[in-house]
Protein backbone atom coordinates (compact mmCIF):
# COMPACT_ATOMS: atom_id res chain seq x y z
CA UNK A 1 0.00 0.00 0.00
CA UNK A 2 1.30 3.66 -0.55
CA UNK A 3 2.38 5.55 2.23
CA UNK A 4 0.30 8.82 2.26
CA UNK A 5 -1.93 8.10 -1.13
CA UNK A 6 -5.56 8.96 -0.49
CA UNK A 7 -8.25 7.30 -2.99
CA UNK A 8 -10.64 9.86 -4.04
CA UNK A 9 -14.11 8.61 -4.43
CA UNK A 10 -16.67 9.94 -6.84
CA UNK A 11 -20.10 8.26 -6.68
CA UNK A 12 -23.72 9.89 -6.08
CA UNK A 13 -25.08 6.31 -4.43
CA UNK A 14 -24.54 7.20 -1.38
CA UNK A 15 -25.20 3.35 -0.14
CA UNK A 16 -22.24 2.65 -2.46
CA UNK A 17 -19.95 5.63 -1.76
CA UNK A 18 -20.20 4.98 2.05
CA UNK A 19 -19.66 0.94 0.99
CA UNK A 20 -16.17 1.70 -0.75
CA UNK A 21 -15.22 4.29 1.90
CA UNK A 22 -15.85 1.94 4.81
CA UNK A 23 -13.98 -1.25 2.91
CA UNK A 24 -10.61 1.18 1.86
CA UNK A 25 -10.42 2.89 4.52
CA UNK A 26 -10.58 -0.60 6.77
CA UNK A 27 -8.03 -1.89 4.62
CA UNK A 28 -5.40 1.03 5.71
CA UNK A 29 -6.31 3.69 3.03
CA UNK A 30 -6.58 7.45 3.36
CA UNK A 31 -10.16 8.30 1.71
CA UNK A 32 -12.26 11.48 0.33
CA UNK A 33 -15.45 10.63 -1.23
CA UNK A 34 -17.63 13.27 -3.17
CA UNK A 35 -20.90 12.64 -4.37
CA UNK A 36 -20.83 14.35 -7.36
CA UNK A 37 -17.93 15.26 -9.95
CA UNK A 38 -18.68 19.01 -9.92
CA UNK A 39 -18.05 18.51 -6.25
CA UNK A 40 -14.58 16.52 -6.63
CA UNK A 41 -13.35 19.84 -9.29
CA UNK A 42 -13.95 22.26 -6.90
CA UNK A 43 -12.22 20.54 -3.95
CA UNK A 44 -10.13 18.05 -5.27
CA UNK A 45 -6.42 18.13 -3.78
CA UNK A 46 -4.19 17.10 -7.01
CA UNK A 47 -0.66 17.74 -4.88
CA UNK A 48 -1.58 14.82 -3.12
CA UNK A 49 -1.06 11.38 -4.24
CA UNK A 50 -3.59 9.21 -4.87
CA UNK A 51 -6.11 7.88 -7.33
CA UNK A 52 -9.42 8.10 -8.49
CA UNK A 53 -12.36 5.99 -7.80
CA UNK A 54 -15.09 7.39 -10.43
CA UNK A 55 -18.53 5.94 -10.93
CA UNK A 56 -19.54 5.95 -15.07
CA UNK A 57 -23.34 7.19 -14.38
CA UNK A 58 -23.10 10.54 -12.16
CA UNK A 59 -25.78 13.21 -12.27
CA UNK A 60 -23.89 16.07 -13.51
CA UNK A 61 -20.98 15.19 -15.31
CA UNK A 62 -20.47 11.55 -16.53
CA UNK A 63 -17.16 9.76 -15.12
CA UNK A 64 -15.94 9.86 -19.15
CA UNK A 65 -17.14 13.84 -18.98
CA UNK A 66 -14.82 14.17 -15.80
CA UNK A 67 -12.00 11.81 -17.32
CA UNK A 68 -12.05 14.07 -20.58
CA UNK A 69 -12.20 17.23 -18.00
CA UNK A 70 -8.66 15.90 -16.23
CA UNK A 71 -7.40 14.81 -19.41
CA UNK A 72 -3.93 16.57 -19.97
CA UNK A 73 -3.59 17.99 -16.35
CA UNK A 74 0.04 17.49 -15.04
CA UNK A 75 -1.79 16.26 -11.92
CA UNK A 76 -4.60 14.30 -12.78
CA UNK A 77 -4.89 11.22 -10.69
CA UNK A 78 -5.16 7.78 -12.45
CA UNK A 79 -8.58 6.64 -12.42
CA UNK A 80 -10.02 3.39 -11.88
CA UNK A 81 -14.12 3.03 -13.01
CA UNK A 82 -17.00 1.86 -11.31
CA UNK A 83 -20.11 0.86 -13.12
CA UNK A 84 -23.36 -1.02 -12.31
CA UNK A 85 -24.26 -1.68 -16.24
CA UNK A 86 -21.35 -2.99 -18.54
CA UNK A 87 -20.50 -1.17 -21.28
CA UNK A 88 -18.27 -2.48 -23.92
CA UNK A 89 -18.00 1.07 -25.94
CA UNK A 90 -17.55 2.83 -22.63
CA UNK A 91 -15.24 0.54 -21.16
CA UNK A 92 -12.77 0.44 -23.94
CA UNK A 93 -13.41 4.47 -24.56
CA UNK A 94 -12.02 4.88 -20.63
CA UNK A 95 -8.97 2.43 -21.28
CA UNK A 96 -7.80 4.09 -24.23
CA UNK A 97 -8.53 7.75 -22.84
CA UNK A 98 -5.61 6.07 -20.02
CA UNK A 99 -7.63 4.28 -17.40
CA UNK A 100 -6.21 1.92 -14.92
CA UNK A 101 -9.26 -0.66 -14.82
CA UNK A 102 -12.94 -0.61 -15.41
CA UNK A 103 -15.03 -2.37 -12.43
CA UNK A 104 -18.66 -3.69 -12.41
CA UNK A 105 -20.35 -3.25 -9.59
CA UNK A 106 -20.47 -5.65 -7.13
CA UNK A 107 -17.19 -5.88 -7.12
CA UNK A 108 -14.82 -8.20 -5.20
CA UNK A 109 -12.50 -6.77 -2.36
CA UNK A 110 -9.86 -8.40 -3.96
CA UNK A 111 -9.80 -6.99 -7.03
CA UNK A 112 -10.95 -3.68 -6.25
CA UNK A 113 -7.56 -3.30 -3.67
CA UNK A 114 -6.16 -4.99 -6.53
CA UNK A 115 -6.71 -1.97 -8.58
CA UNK A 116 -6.13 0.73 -6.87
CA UNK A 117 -2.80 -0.66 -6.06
CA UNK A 118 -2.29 -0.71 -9.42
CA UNK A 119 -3.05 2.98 -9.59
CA UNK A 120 -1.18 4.17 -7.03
CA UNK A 121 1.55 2.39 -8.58
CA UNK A 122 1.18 4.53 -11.68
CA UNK A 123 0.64 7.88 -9.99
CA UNK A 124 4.18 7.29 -7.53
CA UNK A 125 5.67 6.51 -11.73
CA UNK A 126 3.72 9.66 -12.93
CA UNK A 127 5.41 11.74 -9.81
CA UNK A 128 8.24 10.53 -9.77
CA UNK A 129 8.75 11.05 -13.49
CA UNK A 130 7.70 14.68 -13.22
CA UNK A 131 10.29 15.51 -10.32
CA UNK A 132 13.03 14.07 -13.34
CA UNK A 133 11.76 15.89 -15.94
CA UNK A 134 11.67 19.29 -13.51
CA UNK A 135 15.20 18.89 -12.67
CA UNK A 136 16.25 18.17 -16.09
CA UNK A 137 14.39 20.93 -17.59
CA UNK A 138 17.03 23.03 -14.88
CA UNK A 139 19.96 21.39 -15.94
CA UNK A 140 19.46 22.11 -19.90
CA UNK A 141 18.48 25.94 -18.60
CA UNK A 142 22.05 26.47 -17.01
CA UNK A 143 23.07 26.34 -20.77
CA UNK A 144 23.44 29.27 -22.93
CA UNK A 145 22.37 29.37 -26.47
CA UNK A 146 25.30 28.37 -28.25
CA UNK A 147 26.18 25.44 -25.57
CA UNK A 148 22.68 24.68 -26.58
CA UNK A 149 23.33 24.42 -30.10
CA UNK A 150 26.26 22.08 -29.55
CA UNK A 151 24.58 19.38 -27.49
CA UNK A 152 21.97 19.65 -30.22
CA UNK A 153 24.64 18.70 -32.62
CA UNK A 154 26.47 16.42 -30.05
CA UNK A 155 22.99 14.11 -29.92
CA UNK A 156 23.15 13.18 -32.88
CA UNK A 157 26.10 12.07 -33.22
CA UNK A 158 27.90 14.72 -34.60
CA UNK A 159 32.02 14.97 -34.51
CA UNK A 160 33.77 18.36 -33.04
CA UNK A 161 35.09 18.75 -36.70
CA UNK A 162 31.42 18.28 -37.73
CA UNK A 163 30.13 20.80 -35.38
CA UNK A 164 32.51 23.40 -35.78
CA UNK A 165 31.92 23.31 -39.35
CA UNK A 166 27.98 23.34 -38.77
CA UNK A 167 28.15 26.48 -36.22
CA UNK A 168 31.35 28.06 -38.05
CA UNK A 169 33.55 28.26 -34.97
CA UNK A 170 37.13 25.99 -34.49
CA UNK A 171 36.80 23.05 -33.16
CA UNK A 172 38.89 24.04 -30.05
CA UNK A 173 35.96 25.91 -29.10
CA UNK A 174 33.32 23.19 -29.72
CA UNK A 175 35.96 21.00 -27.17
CA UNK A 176 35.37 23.60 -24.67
CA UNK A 177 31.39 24.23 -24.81
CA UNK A 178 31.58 19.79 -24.91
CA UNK A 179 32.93 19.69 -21.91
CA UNK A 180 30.78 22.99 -20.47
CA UNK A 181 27.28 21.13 -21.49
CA UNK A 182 28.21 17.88 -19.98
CA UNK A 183 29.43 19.60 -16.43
CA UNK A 184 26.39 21.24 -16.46
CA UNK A 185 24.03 18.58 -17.30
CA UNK A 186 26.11 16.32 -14.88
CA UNK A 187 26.38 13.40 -17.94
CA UNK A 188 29.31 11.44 -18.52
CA UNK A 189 28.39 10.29 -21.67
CA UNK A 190 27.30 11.24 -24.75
CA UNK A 191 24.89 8.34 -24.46
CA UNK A 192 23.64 9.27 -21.22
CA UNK A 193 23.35 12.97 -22.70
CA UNK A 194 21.19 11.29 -25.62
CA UNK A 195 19.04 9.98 -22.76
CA UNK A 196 18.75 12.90 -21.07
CA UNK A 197 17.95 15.18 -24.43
CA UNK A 198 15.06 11.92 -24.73
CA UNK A 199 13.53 12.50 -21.82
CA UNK A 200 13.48 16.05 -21.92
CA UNK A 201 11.63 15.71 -25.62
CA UNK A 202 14.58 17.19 -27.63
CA UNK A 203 15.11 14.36 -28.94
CA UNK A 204 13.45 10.75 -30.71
CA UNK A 205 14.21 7.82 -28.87
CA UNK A 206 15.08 6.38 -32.97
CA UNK A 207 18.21 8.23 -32.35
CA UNK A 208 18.88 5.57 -29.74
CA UNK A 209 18.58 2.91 -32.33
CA UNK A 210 19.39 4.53 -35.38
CA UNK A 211 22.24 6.48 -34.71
CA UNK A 212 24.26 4.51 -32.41
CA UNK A 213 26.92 4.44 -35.02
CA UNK A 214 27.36 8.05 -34.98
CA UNK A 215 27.06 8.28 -30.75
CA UNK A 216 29.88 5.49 -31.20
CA UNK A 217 32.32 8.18 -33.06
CA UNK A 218 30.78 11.26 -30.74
CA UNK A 219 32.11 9.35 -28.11
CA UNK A 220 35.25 8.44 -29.54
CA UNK A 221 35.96 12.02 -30.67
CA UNK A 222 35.51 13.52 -26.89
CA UNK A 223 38.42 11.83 -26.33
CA UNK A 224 40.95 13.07 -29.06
């Protein structure tokens, strides 16, 4: 279980809101249940990890209407459905719009836990992969413009010769902005630099594949 996740809980049926509450929070769960989804926007807590419980059939919004409404929020919570009437087009809608499971009501303790173990899983990833990209996005803003423009060049798998050429400067100069864009992005490798320029979106991960080649002579050539 995750230390200091709380399930959020969006159902109107009271009966079954109070039912879910009762069972999470006797299995060691934090738990905030709204009856409504209007209700959940306008006091949901999205610094706090967690996930969300959300019932397909609500009176205002429907659970897809709220999913849609989170949909592209750095801090939406993953979101595991509830339904009393399977739904084939609404089920698969909900997976491929990114949720963790779909539920019919009643459902087993086991596989409800099940689930939102699963989504706390995914929102500690989703976190902890935000915290990277945030430091990251600080390293690669140390650099200035033209340090910039040679890891561009140094990603894919450019030489110093190459580069110098490219940005017309000597290639003494392209030595010393190398070595300034690795310090500063604390990489030891033009691999790992590839990585980071990845993660950061700079980059396609194809250069990975397709260009190890060239990262094989980048890396050669810090050395000369």
């Amino acid at each position: 279980m995750s230390s200091g996740a709380t399930v959020f809980i969006v159902d109107d049926a009271q009966e079954s809101r109070m039912g879910l509450s009762r069972l999470l929070a006797a299995a060691g769960y934090q738990v905030r249940a709204f009856e409504s989804a209007g209700r959940f926007l306008d006091e949901q807590d999205a610094e706090t990890p967690g996930c969300l419980l959300l019932d397909v059939c609500l009176q205002d919004l429907s659970g897809i209407e709220l999913q849609r409404a989170l949909e592209g929020s750095p801090y939406a919570h993953p979101i595991v459905f509830l339904t009393a009437k399977a739904d084939i087009c609404t089920a698969v809608q909900a997976m491929k719009s990114g949720a963790v499971d779909f539920l019919e009501k009643p459902i087993e303790d086991e596989r409800l836990i099940a689930a939102v173990e699963q989504a706390l899983r995914r929102d500690t990833e989703q976190r902890e992969e935000r915290i990277t990209g945030s430091r990251i996005q600080h390293r690669l803003q140390r650099l200035t413009a033209r340090e910039r423009q040679v890891m561009d060049h140094i990603v894919r798998g450019l030489l110093n010769k190459q580069i110098a050429a490219d940005l017309s400067i000597v290639e003494k100069t392209v030595k010393v902005h190398r070595e300034r864009v690795m310090k500063k992005t604390r990489t030891r490798s033009v691999p790992e630099l590839v990585q980071l320029a990845v993660r950061a979106g700079l980059t396609s991960p194809l250069v990975l594949r397709d260009g190890g080649a060239a990262l094989l002579r980048a890396r050669a050539d810090v050395h000369r």
